[in-house]
N, C-alpha and C. Protein backbone atom coordinates (compact mmCIF):
# COMPACT_ATOMS: atom_id res chain seq x y z
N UNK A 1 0.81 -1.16 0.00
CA UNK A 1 0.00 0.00 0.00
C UNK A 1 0.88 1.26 0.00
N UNK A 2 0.43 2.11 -0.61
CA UNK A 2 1.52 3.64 -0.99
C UNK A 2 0.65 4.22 0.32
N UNK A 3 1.76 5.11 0.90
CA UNK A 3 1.87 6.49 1.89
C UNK A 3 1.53 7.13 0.90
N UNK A 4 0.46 8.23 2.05
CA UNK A 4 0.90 9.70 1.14
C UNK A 4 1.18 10.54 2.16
N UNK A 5 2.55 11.30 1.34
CA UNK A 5 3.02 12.36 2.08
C UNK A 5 2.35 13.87 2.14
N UNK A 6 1.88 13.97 3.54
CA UNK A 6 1.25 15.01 3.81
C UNK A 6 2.24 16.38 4.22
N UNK A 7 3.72 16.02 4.37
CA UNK A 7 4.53 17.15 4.40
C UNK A 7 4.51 18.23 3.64
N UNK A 8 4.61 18.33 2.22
CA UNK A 8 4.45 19.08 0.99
C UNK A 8 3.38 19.87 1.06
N UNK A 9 3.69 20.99 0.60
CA UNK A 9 2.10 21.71 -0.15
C UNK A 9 2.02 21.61 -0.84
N UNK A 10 0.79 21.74 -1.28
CA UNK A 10 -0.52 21.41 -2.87
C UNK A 10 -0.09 22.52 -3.42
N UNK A 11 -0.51 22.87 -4.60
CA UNK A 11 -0.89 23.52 -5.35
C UNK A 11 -1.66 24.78 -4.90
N UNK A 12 -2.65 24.58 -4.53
CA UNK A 12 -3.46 25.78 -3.66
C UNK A 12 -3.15 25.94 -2.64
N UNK A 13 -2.46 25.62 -1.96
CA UNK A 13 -2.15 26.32 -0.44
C UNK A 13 -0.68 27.35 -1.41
N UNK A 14 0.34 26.80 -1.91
CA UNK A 14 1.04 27.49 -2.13
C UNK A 14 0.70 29.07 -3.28
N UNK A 15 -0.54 29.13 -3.69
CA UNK A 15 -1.60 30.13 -4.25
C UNK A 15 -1.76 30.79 -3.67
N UNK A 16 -2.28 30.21 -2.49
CA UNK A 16 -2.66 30.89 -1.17
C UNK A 16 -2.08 31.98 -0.69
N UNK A 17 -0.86 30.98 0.00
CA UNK A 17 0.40 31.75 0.26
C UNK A 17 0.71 33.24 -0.16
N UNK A 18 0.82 33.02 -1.80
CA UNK A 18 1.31 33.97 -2.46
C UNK A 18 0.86 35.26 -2.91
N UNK A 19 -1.16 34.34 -2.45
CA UNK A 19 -1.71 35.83 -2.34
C UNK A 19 -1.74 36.78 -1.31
N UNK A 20 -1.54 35.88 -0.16
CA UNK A 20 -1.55 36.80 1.08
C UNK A 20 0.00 37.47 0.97
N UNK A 21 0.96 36.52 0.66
CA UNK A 21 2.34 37.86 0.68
C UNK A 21 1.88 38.94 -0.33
N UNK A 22 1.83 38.30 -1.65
CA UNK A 22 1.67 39.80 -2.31
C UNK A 22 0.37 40.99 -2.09
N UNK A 23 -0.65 40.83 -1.03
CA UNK A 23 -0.91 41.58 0.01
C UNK A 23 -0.35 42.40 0.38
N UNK A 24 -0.12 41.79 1.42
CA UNK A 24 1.03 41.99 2.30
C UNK A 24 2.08 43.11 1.71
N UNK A 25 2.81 42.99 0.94
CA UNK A 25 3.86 43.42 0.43
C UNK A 25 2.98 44.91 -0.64
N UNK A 26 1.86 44.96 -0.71
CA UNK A 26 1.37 45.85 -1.59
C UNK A 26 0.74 46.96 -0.90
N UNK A 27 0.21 46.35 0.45
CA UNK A 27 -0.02 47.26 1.64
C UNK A 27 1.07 47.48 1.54
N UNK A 28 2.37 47.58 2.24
CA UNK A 28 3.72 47.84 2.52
C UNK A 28 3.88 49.17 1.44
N UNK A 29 3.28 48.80 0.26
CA UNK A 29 4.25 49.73 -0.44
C UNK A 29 3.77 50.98 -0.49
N UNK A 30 1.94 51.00 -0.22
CA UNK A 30 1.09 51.73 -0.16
C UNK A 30 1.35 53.02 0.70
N UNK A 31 1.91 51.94 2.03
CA UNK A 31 2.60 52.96 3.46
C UNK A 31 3.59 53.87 2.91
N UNK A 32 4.44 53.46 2.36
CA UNK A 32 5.37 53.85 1.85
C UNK A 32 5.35 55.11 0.72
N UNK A 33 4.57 55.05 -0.12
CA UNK A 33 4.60 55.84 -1.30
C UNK A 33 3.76 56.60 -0.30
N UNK A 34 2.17 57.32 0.41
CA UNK A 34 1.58 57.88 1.10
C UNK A 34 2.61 58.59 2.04
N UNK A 35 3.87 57.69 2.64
CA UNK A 35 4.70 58.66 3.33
C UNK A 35 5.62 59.66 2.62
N UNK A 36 5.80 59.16 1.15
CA UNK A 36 7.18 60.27 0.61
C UNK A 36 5.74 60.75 -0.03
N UNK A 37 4.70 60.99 -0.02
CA UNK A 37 3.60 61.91 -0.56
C UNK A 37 3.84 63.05 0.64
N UNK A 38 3.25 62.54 1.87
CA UNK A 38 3.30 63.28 3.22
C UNK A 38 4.63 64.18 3.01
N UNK A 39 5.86 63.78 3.00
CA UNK A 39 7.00 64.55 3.23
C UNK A 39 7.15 65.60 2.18
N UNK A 40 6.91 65.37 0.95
CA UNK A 40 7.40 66.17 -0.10
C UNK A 40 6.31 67.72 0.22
N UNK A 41 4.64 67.39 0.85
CA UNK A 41 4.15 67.87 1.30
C UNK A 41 4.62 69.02 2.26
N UNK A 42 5.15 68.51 3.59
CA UNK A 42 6.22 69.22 4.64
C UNK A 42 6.90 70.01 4.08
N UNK A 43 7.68 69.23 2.74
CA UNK A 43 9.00 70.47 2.48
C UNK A 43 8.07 71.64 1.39
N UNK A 44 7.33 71.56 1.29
CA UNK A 44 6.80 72.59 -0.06
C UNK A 44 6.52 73.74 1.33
N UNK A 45 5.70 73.21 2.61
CA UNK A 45 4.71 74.21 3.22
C UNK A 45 5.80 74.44 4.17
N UNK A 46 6.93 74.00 4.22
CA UNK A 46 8.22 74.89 4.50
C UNK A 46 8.96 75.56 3.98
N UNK A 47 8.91 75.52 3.03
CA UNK A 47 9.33 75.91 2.35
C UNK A 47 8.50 77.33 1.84
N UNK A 48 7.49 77.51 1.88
CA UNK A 48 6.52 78.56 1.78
C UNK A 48 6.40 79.56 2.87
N UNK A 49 6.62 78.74 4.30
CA UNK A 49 6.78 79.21 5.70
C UNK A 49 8.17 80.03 5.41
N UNK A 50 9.13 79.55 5.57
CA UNK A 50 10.32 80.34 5.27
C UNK A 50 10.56 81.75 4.45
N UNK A 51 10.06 81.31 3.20
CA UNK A 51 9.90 82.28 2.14
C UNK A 51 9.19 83.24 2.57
N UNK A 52 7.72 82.83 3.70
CA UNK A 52 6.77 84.05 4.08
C UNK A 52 7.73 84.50 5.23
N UNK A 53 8.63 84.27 5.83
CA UNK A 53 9.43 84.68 7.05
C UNK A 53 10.54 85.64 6.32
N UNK A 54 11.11 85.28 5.67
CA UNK A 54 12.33 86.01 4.72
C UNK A 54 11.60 87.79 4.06
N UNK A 55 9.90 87.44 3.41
CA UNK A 55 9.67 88.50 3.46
C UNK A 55 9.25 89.64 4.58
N UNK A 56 9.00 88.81 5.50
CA UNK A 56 8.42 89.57 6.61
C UNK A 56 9.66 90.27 7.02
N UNK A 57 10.82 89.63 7.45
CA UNK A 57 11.95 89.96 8.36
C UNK A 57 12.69 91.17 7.22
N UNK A 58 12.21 90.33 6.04
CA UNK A 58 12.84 92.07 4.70
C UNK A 58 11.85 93.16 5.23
N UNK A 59 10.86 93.23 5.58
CA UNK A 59 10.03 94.30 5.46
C UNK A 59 9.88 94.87 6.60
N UNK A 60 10.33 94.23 7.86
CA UNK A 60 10.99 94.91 9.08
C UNK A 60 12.04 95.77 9.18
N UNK A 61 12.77 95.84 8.08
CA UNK A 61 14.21 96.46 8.07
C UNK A 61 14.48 97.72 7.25
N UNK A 62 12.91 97.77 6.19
CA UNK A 62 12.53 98.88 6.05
C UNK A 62 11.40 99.66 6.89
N UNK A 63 11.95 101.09 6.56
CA UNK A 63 11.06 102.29 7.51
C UNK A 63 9.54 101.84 6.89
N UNK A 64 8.21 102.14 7.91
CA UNK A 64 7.10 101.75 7.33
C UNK A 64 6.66 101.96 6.17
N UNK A 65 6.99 103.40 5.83
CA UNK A 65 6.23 103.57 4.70
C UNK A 65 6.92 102.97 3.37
N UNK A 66 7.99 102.35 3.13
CA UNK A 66 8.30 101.45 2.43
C UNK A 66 7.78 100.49 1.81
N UNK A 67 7.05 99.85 3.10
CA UNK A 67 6.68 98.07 2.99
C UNK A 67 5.60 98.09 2.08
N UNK A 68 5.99 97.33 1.06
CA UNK A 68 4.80 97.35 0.04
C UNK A 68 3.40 96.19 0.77
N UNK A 69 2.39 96.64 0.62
CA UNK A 69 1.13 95.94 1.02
C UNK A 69 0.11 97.09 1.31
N UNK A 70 -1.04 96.48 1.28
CA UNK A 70 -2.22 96.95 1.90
C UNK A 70 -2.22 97.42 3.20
N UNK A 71 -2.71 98.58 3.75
CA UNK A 71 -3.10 99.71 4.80
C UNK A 71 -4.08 98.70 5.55
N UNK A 72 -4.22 98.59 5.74
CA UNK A 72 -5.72 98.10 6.56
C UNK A 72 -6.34 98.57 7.64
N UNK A 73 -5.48 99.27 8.51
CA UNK A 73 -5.72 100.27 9.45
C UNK A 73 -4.50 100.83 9.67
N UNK A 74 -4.78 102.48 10.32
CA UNK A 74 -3.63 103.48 10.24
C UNK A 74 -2.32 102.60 11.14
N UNK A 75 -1.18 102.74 10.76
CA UNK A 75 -0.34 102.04 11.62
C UNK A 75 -0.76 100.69 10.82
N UNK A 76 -1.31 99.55 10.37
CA UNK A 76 -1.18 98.23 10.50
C UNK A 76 -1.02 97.87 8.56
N UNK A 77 -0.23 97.08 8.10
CA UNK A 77 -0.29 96.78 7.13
C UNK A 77 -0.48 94.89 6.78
N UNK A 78 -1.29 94.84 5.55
CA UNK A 78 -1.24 93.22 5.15
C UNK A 78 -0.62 93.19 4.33
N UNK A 79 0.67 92.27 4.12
CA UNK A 79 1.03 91.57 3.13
C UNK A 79 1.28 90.39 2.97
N UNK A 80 1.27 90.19 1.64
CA UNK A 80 1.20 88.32 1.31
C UNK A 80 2.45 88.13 0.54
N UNK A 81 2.88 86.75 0.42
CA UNK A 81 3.55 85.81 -0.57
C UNK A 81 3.19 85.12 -0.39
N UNK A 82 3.43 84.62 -1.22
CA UNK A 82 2.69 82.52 -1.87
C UNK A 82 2.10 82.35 -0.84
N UNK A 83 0.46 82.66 -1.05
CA UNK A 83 -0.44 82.52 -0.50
C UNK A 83 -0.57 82.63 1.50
N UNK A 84 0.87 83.61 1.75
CA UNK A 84 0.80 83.36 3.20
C UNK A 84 0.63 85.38 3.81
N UNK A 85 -0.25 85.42 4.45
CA UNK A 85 -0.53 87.05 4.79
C UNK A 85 -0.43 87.00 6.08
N UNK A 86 0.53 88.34 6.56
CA UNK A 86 0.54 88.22 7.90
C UNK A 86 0.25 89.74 7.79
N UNK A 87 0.85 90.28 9.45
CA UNK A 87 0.12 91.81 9.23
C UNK A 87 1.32 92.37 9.88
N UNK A 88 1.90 93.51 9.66
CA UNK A 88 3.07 94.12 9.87
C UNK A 88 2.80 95.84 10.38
N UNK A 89 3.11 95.77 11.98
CA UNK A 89 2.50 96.91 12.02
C UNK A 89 3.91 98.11 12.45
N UNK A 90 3.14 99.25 12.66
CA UNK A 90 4.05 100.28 12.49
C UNK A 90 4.85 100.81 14.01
């Protein structure tokens, strides 16, 4: 009478297998690409932060009536870059 060896995997378990790693491994990559999305994110809106700091700290160093922007009240001025407005007063 023949054994059968039950050590081995079939055919479908090793299917199996391969669907749950490549899962597995596709979540993984998902994390991954979503995080260098996130970061490149960080450096742009720091990059914007900075740039709005560089103009501000320029426009401190001139006398008020210099600073190019909007009046908004006597003494207080608005100005913007790339989309960032702060208020610079006198």
């Amino acid at each position: 009478m023949l054994k059968k060896n039950n050590k081995a995997f079939t055919l479908i378990e090793a299917i199996i297998a391969l669907t749950i790693l490549s899962l597995a491994i596709i979540a993984c990559l998902q994390v991954f690409a979503l995080g260098l999305k996130l970061a490149q994110n960080a450096k742009k809106q720091t990059q914007n932060i900075l740039a709005g700091q560089g103009q501000v700290e320029e426009a401190l160093t001139k006398p008020y009536e210099q600073i190019p922007g909007e009046e908004v009240l006597p003494g207080l001025k608005k100005i913007e870059f790339n989309g960032l407005k702060t208020y610079v007063a006198n």
